[in-house]
Protein backbone atom coordinates (compact mmCIF):
# COMPACT_ATOMS: atom_id res chain seq x y z
CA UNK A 1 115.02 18.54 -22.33
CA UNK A 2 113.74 20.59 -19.45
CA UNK A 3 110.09 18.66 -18.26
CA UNK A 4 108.92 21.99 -16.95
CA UNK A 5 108.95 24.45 -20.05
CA UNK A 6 106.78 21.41 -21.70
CA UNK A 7 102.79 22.04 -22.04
CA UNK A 8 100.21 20.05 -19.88
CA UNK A 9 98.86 16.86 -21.20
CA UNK A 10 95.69 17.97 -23.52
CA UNK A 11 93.20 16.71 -21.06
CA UNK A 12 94.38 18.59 -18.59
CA UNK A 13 94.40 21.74 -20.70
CA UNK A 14 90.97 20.88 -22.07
CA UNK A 15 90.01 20.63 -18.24
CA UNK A 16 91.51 23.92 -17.66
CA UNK A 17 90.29 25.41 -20.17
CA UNK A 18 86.78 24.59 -19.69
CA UNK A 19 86.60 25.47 -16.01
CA UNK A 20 87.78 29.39 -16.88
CA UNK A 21 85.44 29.36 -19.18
CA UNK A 22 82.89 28.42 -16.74
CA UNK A 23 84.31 30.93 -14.42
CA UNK A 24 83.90 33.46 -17.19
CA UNK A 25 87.62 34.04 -16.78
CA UNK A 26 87.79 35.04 -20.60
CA UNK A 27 91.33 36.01 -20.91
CA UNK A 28 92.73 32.60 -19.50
CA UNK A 29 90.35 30.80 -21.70
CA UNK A 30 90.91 31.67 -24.69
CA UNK A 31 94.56 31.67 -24.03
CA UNK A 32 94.34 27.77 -23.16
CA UNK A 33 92.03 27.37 -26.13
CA UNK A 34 94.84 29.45 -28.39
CA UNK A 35 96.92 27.01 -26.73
CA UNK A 36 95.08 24.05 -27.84
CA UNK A 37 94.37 24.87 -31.29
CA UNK A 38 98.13 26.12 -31.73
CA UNK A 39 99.15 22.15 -30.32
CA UNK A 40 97.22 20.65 -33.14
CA UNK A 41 93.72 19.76 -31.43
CA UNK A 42 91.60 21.64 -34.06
CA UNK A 43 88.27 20.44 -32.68
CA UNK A 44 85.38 22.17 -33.72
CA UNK A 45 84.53 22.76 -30.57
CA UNK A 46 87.37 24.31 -29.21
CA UNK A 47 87.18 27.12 -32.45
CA UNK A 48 83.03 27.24 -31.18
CA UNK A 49 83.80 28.69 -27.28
CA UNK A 50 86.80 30.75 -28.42
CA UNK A 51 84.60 32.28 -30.81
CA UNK A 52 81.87 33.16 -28.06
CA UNK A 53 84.96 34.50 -26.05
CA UNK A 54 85.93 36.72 -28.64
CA UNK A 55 82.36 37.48 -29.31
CA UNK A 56 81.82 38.72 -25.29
CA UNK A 57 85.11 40.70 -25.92
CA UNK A 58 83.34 42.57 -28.88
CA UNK A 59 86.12 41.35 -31.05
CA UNK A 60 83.79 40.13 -33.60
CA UNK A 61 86.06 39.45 -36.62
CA UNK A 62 87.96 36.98 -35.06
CA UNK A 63 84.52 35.54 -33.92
CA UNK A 64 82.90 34.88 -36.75
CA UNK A 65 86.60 33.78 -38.41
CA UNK A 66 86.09 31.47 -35.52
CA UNK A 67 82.53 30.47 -35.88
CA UNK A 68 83.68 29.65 -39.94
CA UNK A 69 86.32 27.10 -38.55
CA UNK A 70 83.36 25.37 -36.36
CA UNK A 71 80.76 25.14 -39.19
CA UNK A 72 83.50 23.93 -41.66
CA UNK A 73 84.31 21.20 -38.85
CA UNK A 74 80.87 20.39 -38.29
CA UNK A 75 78.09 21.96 -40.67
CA UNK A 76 75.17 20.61 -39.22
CA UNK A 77 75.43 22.04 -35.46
CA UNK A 78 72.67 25.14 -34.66
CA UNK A 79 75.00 26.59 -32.31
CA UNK A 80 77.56 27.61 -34.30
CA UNK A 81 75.48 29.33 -37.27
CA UNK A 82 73.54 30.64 -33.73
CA UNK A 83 76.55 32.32 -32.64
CA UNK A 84 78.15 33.80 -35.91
CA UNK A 85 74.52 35.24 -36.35
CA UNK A 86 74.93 36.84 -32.81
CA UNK A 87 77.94 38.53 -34.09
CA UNK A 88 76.76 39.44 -37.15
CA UNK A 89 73.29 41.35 -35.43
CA UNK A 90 75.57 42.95 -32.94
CA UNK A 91 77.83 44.67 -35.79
CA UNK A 92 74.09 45.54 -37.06
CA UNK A 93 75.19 43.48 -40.18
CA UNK A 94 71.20 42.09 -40.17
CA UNK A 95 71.23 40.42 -43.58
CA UNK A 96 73.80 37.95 -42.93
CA UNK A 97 72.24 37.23 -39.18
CA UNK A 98 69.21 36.47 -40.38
CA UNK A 99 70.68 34.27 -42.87
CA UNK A 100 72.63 32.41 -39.95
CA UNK A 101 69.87 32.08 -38.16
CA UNK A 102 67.73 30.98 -40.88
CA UNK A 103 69.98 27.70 -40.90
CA UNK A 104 70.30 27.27 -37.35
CA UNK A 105 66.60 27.00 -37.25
CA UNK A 106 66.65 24.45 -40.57
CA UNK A 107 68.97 22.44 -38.60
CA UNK A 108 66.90 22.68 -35.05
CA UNK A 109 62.94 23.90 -35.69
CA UNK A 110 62.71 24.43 -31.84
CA UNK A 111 65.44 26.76 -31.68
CA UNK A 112 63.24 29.24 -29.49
CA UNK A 113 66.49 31.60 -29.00
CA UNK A 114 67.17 31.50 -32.73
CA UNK A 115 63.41 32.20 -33.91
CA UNK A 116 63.62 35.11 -30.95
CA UNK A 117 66.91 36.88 -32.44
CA UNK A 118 65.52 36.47 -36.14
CA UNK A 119 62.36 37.99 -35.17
CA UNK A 120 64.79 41.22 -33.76
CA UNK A 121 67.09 40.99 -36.82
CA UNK A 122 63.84 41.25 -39.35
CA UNK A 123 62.87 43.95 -37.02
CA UNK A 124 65.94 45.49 -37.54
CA UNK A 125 66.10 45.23 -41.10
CA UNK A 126 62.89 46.88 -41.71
CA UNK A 127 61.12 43.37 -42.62
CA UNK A 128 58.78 43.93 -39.87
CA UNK A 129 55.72 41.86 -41.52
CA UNK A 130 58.65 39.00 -41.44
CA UNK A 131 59.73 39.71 -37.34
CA UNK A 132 56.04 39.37 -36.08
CA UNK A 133 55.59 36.05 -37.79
CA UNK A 134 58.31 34.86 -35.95
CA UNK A 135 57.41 36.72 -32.32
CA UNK A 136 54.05 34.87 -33.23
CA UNK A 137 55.58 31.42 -33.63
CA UNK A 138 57.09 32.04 -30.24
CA UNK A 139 54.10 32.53 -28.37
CA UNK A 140 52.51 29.33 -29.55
CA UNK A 141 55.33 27.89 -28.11
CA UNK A 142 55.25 29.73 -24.88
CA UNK A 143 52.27 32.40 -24.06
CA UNK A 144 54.11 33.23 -20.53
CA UNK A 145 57.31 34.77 -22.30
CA UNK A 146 57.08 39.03 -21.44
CA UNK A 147 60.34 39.52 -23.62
CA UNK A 148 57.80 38.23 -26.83
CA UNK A 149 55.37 40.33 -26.24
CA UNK A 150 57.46 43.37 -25.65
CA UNK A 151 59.00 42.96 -28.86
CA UNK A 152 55.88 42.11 -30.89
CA UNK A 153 54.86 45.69 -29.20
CA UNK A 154 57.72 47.10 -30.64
CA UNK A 155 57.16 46.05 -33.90
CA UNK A 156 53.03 46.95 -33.93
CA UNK A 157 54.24 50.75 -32.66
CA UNK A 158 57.07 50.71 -35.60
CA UNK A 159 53.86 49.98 -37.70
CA UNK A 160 51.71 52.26 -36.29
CA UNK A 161 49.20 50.07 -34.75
CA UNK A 162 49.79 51.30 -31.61
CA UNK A 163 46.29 50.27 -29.78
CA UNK A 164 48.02 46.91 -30.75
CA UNK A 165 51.06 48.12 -29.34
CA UNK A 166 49.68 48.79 -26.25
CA UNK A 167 48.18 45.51 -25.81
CA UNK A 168 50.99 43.79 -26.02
CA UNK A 169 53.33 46.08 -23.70
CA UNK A 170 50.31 45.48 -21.33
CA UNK A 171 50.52 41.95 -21.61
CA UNK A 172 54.35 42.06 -21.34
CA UNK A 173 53.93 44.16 -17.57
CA UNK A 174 51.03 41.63 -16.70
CA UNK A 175 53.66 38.66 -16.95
CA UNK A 176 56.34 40.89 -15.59
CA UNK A 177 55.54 44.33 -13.95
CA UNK A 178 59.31 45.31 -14.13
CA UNK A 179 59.50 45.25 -17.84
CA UNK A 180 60.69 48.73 -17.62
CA UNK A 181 61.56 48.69 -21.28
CA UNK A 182 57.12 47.90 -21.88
CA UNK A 183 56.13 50.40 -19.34
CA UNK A 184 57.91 52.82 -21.72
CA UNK A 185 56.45 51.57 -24.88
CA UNK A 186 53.32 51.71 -23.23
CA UNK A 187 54.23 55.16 -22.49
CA UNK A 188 54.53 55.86 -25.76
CA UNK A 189 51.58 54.22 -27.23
CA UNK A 190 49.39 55.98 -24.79
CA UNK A 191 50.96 59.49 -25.76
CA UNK A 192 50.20 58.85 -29.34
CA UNK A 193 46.77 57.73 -28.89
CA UNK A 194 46.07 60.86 -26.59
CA UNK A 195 46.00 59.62 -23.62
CA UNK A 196 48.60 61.33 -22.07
CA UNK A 197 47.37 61.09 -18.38
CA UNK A 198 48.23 57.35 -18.79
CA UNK A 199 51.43 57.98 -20.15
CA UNK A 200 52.20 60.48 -17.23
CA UNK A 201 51.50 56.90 -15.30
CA UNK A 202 53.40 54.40 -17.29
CA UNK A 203 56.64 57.25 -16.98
CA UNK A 204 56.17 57.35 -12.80
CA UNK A 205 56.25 53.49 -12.94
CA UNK A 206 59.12 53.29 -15.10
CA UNK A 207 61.27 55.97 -12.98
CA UNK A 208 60.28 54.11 -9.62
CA UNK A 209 62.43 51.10 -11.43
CA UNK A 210 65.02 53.45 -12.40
CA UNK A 211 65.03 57.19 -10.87
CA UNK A 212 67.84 58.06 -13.23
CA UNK A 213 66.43 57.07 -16.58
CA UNK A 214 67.27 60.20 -18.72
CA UNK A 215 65.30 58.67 -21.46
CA UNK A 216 62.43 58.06 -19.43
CA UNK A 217 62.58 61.55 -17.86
CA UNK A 218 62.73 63.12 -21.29
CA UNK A 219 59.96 61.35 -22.33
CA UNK A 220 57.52 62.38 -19.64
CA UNK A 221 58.87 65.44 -20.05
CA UNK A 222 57.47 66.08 -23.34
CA UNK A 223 53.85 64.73 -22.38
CA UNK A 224 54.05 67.26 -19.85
CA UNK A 225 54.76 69.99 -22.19
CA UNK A 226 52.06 68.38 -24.50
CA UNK A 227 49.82 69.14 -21.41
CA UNK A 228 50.97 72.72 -21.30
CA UNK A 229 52.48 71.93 -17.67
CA UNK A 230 55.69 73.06 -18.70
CA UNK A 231 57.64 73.74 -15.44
CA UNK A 232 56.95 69.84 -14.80
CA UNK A 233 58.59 69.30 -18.22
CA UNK A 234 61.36 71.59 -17.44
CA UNK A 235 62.15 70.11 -14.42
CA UNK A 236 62.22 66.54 -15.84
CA UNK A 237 64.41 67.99 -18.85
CA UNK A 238 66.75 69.33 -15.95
CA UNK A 239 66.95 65.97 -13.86
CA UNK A 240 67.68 64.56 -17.39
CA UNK A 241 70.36 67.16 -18.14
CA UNK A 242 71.91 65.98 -14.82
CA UNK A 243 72.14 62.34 -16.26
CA UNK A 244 73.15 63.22 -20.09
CA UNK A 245 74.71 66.75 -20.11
CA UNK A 246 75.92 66.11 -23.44
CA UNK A 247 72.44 65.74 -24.60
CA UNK A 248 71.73 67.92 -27.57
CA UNK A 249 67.65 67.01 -27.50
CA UNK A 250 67.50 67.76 -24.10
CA UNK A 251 68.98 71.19 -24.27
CA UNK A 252 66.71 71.74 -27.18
CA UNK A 253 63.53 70.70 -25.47
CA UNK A 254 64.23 72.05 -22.18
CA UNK A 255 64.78 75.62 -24.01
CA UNK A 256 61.41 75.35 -25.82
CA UNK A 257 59.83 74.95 -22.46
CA UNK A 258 62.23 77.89 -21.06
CA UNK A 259 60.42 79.75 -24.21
CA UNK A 260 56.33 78.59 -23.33
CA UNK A 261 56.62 80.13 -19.55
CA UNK A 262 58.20 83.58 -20.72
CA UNK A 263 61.76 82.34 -19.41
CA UNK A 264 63.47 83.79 -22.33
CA UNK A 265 67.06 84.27 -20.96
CA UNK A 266 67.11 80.90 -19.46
CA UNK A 267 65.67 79.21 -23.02
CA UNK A 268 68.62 81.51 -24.59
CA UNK A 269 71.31 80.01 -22.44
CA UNK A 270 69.75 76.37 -23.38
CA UNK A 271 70.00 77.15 -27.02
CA UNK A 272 73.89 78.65 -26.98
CA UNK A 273 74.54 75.04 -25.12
CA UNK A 274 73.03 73.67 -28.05
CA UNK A 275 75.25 75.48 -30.61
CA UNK A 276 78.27 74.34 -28.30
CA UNK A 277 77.54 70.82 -28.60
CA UNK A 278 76.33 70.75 -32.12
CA UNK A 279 77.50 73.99 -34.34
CA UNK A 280 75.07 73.03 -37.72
CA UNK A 281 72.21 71.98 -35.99
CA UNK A 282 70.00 73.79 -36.87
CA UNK A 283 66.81 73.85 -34.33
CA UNK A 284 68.94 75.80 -31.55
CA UNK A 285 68.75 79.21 -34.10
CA UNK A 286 65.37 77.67 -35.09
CA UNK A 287 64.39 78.06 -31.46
CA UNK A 288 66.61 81.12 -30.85
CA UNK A 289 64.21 83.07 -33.23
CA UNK A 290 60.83 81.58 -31.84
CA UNK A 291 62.28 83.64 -28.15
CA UNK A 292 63.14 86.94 -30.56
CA UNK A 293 59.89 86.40 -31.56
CA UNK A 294 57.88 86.33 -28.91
CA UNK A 295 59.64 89.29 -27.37
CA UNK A 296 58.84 91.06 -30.06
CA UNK A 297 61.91 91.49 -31.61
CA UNK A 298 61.57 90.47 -35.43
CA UNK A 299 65.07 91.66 -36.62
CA UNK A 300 66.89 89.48 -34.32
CA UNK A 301 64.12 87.15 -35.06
CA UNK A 302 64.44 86.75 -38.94
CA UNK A 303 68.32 87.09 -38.33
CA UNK A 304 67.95 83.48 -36.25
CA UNK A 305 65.33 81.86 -38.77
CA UNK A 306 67.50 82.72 -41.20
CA UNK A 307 70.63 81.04 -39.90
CA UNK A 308 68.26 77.88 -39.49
CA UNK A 309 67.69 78.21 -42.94
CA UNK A 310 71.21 78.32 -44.18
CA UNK A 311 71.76 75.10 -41.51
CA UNK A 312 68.98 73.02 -43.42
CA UNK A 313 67.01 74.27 -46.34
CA UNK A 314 64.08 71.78 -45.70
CA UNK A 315 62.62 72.73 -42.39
CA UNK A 316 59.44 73.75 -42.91
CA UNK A 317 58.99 75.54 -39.62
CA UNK A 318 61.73 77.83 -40.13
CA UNK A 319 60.24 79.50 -43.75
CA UNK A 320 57.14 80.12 -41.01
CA UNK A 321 59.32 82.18 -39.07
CA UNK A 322 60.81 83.68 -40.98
CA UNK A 323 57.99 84.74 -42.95
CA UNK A 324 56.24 85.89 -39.71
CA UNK A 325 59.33 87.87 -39.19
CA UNK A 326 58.99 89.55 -42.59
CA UNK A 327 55.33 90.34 -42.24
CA UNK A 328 56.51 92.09 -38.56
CA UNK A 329 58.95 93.89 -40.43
CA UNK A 330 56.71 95.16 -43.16
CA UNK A 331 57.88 92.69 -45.84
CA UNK A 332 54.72 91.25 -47.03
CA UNK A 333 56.26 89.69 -50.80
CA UNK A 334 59.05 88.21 -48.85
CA UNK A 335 56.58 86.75 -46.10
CA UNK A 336 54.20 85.36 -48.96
CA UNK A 337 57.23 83.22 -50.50
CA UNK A 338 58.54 82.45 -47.25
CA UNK A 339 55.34 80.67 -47.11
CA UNK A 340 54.83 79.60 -49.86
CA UNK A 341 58.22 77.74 -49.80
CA UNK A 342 57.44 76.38 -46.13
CA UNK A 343 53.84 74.64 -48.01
CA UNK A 344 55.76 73.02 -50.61
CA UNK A 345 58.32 71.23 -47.93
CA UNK A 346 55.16 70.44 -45.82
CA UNK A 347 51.24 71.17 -47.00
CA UNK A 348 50.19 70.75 -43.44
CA UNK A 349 51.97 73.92 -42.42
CA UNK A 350 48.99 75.58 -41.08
CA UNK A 351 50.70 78.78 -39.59
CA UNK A 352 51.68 79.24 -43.40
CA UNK A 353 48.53 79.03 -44.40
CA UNK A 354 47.17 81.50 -41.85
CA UNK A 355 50.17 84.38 -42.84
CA UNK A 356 49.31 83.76 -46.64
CA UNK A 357 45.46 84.16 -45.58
CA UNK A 358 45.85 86.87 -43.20
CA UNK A 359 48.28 89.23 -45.70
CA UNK A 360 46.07 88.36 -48.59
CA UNK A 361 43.08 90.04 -46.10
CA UNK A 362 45.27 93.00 -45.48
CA UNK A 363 45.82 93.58 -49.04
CA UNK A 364 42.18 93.23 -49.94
CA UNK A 365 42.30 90.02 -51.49
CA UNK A 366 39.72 88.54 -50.09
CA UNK A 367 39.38 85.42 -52.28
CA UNK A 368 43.02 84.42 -51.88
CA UNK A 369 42.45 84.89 -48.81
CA UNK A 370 39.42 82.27 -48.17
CA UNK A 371 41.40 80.04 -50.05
CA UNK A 372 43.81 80.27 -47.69
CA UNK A 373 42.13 79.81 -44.50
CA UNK A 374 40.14 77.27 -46.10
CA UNK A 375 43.64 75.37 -46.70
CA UNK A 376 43.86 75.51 -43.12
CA UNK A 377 40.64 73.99 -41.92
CA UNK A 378 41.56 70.70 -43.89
CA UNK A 379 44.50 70.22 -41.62
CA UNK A 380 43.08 71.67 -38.69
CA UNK A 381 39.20 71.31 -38.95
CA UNK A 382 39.00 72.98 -35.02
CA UNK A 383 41.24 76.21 -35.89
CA UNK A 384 39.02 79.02 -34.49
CA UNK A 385 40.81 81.65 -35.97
CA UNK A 386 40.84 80.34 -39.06
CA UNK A 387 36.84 80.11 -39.31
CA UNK A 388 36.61 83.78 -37.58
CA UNK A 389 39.31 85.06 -40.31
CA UNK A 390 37.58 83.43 -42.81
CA UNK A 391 33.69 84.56 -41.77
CA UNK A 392 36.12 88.53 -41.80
CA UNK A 393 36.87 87.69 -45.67
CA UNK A 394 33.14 86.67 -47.08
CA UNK A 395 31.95 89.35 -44.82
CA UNK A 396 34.34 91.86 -46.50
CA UNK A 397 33.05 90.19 -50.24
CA UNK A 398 29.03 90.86 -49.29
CA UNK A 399 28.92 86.52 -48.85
CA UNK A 400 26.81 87.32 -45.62
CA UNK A 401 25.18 83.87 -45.00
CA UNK A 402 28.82 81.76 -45.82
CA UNK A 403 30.36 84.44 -43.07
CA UNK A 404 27.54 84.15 -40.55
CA UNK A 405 27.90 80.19 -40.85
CA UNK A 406 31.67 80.51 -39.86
CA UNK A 407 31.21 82.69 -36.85
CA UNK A 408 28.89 80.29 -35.54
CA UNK A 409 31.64 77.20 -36.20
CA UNK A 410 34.74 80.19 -34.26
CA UNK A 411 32.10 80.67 -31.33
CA UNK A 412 31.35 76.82 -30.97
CA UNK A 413 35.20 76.54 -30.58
CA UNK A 414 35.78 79.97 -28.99
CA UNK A 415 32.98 80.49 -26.82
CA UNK A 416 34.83 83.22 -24.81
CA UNK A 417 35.82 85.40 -27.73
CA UNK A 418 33.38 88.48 -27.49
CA UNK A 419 35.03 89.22 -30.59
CA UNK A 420 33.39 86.22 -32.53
CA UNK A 421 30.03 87.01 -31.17
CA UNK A 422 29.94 90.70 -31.44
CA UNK A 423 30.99 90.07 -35.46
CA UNK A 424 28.13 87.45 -35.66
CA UNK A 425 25.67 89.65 -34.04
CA UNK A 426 26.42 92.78 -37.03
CA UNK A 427 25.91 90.32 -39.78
CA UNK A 428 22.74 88.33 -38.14
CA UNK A 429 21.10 92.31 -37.84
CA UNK A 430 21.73 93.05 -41.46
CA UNK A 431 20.14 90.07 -42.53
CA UNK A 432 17.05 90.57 -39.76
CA UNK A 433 18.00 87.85 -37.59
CA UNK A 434 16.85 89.63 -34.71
CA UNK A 435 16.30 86.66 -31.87
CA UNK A 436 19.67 85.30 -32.73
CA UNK A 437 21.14 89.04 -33.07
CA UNK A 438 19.97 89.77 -29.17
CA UNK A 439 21.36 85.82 -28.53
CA UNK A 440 24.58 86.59 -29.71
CA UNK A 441 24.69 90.22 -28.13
CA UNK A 442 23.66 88.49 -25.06
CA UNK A 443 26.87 86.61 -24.79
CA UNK A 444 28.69 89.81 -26.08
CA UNK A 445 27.88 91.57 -22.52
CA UNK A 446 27.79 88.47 -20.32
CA UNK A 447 31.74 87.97 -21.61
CA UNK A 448 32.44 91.86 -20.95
CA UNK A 449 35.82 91.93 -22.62
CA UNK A 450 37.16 95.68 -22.32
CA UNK A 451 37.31 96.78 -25.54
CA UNK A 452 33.81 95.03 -27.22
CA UNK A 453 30.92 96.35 -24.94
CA UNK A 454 28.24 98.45 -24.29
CA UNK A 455 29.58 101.08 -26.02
CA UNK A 456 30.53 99.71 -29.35
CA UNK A 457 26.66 98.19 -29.37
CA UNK A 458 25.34 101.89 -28.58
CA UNK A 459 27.38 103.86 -31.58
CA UNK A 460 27.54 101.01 -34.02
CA UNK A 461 25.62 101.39 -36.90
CA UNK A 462 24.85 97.56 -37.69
CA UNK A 463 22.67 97.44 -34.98
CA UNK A 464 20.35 100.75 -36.39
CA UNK A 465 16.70 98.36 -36.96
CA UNK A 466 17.23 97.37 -33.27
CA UNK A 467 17.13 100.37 -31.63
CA UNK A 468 13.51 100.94 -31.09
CA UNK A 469 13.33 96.92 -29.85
CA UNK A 470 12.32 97.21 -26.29
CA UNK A 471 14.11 93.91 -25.69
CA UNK A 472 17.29 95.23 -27.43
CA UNK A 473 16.69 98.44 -25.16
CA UNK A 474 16.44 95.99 -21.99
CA UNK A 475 19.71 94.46 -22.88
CA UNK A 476 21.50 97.66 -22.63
CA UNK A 477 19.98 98.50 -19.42
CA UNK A 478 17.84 101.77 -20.73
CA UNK A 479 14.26 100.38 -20.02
C-alpha cells in the first residue's frame, strides 16, 4: 500500500483543521472537517464549526443540517441552538430563531449574545412588547452597551414613542459618538417630532462618518424639502443618485423637488427614469400630472392621474388630481366623485375636501359647501383658506356673525391677505361694527395688494354708513 495516498493521523488533522479555522481559511476548514467526519470522528464538535463555516458562507441549509447533528450529539450545549438560531434569523425565518434562542438561554441565563439576537428576532417578528423586555434585561446587565440602546431606540420609533426613541439613540451616541446607525435614528425621531433643524444636524454628523451614505443623503434630503429648501434637497437627492442610480425613491423624490422650484423639464426627465426602472409604479405618472398641473395643462394632467389610477386604484392622492383636473376642464360631476372616491380611501384628504367645498360654492350650494370646508378644519384646524372659503359660504347664506368669526380665524393665520380683511371689513359695516370696520380697513391699505385698495373702498357699496365718518374720510386721505 502506498504510505503517501493515506490520510494524516486524526490529531494532526484535528490540528489542521482548527488552525484554518482560526485563520478564517474557510474553504480548507471545512474540507479537513468533511474530512474528519467522512473518517468516522463524528464529534459534535466537529459538525458545530463546520456548521458556522457553512453559516459564514451563507449556505445555511447545510448549517442548520449541521447544527441538528451537534444538538443530537450533545443537547444541552447553548452554542449550538445559538448558532442554528443565527441561521435561522439570517434566512428571516424569526419564529424558529427565537425558538433556538429561547433554549440556548434555558440552558445558559447569561447568554448576553443570545438575549441580544432574541430581542432583534422579536423585533423582527413584530413582537416588539417581547424585544424591549429583553433589550431591558441587557442593560441591567451592562448600562455601557451603545448597540442596546440603539436597538431599544429602534423598537420605541417602530412604536411610535419616538421622544423615547430619541433618548435612547442619544444615549447610544453618548457611549459611542460613531453610532452612525443612532445618529440616523435620531435623525429620524427629530424629523417626526418637528424638529427638523436637529435632524438637519444628526444627517451632517452621520455623512462626516460616511460622505457616501445614499440613505443618509436621502434622508436629509427630504427634511430639507420639508423645510421648503428644495435645491438643498435636490442636491442631496443628486449626490444620492450618484451612489444608487438604480434608486426608484430617489428619482421620485428628486423629481418632486425638480417640480416645487418650477424645474419642470428636469422633474419630467426624473419621472421617465422612474418609469424605466419600474413600469407599474405608479407615483412617477402620479408626479408626471402634479408638473402638467402646475403648468397649467389639465388634459395632459388628468391623462397622467389617470394612468396612476389604472397603476393602483387606492391612492388617494391621485382621485385629488384628477378631480382637480376635471374641475380645470369644466367637469364638475366627474371632479365631485373623483373626490368623493379619494375621501373614502383616506378621510384626511383635505385637498378633496376643499374641491368638494369650493364646487359646491360655485354651484350655489352653500350648505354642502360649509360642510365641506368644515370637514377640512378637523384635519387641518390652521387651513386659512378653508376658514376664508367658509366665512364666503355663511356670508353668501345671510349667517353674518358665523362668517365674520371665520375671517377673523383666516386673518389670524393669513395676516397678509388683504383679501381676508377687506371681506371682514364689508360684513363688520353691515352689522355697524364701525371701530373694527376702520381696524380691518386699516390693514386693507397698509397691505396695498394691487387689486384690493383704495378704489374698491371708494365705489363699494358695503361701506355706504361710513362715508360721512371723518375718520373713515381720514383713512382714505380726503380730509
Amino acid at each position: 500500500m502506498d504510505r503517501s495516498s493515506q490520510p494524516p493521523p486524526l490529531p494532526q488533522l484535528l490540528q489542521q483543521a482548527q488552525y484554518a479555522y482560526d485563520q478564517r481559511d474557510y474553504h480548507q476548514a471545512g474540507s479537513l472537517y468533511t474530512q474528519l467526519l467522512e473518517l468516522g470522528y463524528q464529534k459534535a464538535d466537529i459538525f458545530y464549526k463546520r456548521a458556522n463555516i457553512y453559516r459564514y458562507t451563507r449556505h445555511h441549509d447545510l448549517a442548520i443540517a449541521d447544527y441538528q447533528q451537534a444538538i443530537e450529539i450533545a443537547p444541552n450545549e447553548a452554542s449550538y441552538y445559538m448558532g442554528r438560531g443565527n441561521s435561522y434569523y439570517q434566512q428571516k425565518q424569526y419564529a424558529p430563531a427565537i425558538a433556538d434562542y429561547s433554549q440556548a438561554l434555558a440552558l445558559k441565563p447569561d447568554y448576553v449574545n443570545a438575549r441580544f439576537n432574541r430581542g432583534r428576532a422579536y423585533s423582527e417578528h413584530g413582537e416588539l412588547a417581547l424585544a424591549l423586555v429583553d433589550f431591558e434585561a441587557l442593560l441591567t446587565v451592562d448600562p455601557t452597551d451603545d448597540a442596546v440602546y440603539y436597538n431599544r431606540g429602534q423598537i420605541q420609533a417602530m412604536l411610535e414613542n419616538y421622544s423615547e426613541a430619541a433618548t435612547d439613540f442619544k444615549q447610544a451616541l453618548a457611549l459611542n459618538p460613531d453610532n452612525i446607525f443612532a445618529l440616523i435614528g435620531r435623525a429620524g425621531c427629530c424629523a417626526v417630532l418637528g424638529d427638523l433643524a436637529g435632524a438637519v444636524e444628526d444627517y451632517k454628523a452621520a455623512l462626516q462618518i460616511d460622505g457616501y451614505d445614499a440613505g443618509v443623503l436621502t434622508g436629509r434630503g427630504l427634511v430639507y424639502y420639508q423645510q421648503g429648501r428644495y435645491d438643498m434637497a435636490i442636491a442631496d437627492y443628486s449626490q444620492a443618485i450618484q451612489v444608487a442610480p438604480q434608486n426608484l425613491q430617489l428619482r421620485l423624490q428628486r423629481g418632486a423637488a425638480y417640480s416645487q422650484t418650477g424645474q419642470a423639464e428636469a422633474a419630467l426627465a426624473d419621472y421617465a427614469e422612474a418609469v424605466k426602472l419600474d413600469p407599474l409604479d405608479a407615483r412617477a405618472s402620479l408626479g408626471r400630472g402634479f408638473v402638467y398641473y402646475r403648468q397649467n395643462d389639465y388634459q395632459r394632467a388628468w391623462v397622467n392621474f389617470n394612468q396612476a389610477i389604472h397603476l393602483d386604484r387606492d391612492i388617494a392622492s391621485a382621485y385629488v388630481g384628477r378631480g382637480d383636473a376635471y374641475h380645470k376642464l369644466g367637469e364638475a360631476d366627474n371632479a365631485l366623485a373623483d373626490y368623493q372616491h379619494a375621501i373614502t380611501l383616506d378621510e384626511g384628504q383635505t385637498q378633496a375636501w376643499l374641491g368638494q367645498g369650493n364646487i359646491h360654492y360655485q354651484q350655489r350650494q352653500y350648505q354642502q359647501a360649509v360642510s365641506a370646508y368644515t370637514k377640512l378644519l378637523k384635519f387641518d384646524p390652521n387651513n386659512a383658506v378653508a376658514y376664508y372659503n367658509r366665512a364666503n359660504s355663511y356670508a353668501a347664506m345671510q349667517e353674518i356673525p358665523a362668517a365674520i368669526e371665520d375671517y377673523q380665524q383666516a386673518s389670524r393665520l393669513a395676516p397678509h391677505d388683504a383679501a381676508i380683511f377687506y371681506n371682514l371689513a364689508c360684513l363688520q359695516c353691515r352689522q355697524g361694527q364701525i371701530e373694527a370696520t376702520l381696524d380691518s380697513l386699516q390693514q386693507v391699505l397698509q397691505l396695498a395688494q394691487p387689486n384690493i385698495g383704495l378704489t374698491e373702498i371708494l365705489v363699494d357699496p358695503d361701506f355706504e354708513p361710513l362715508r360721512s365718518d371723518i375718520r373713515f374720510r381720514a383713512l382714505l386721505g380726503n380730509e
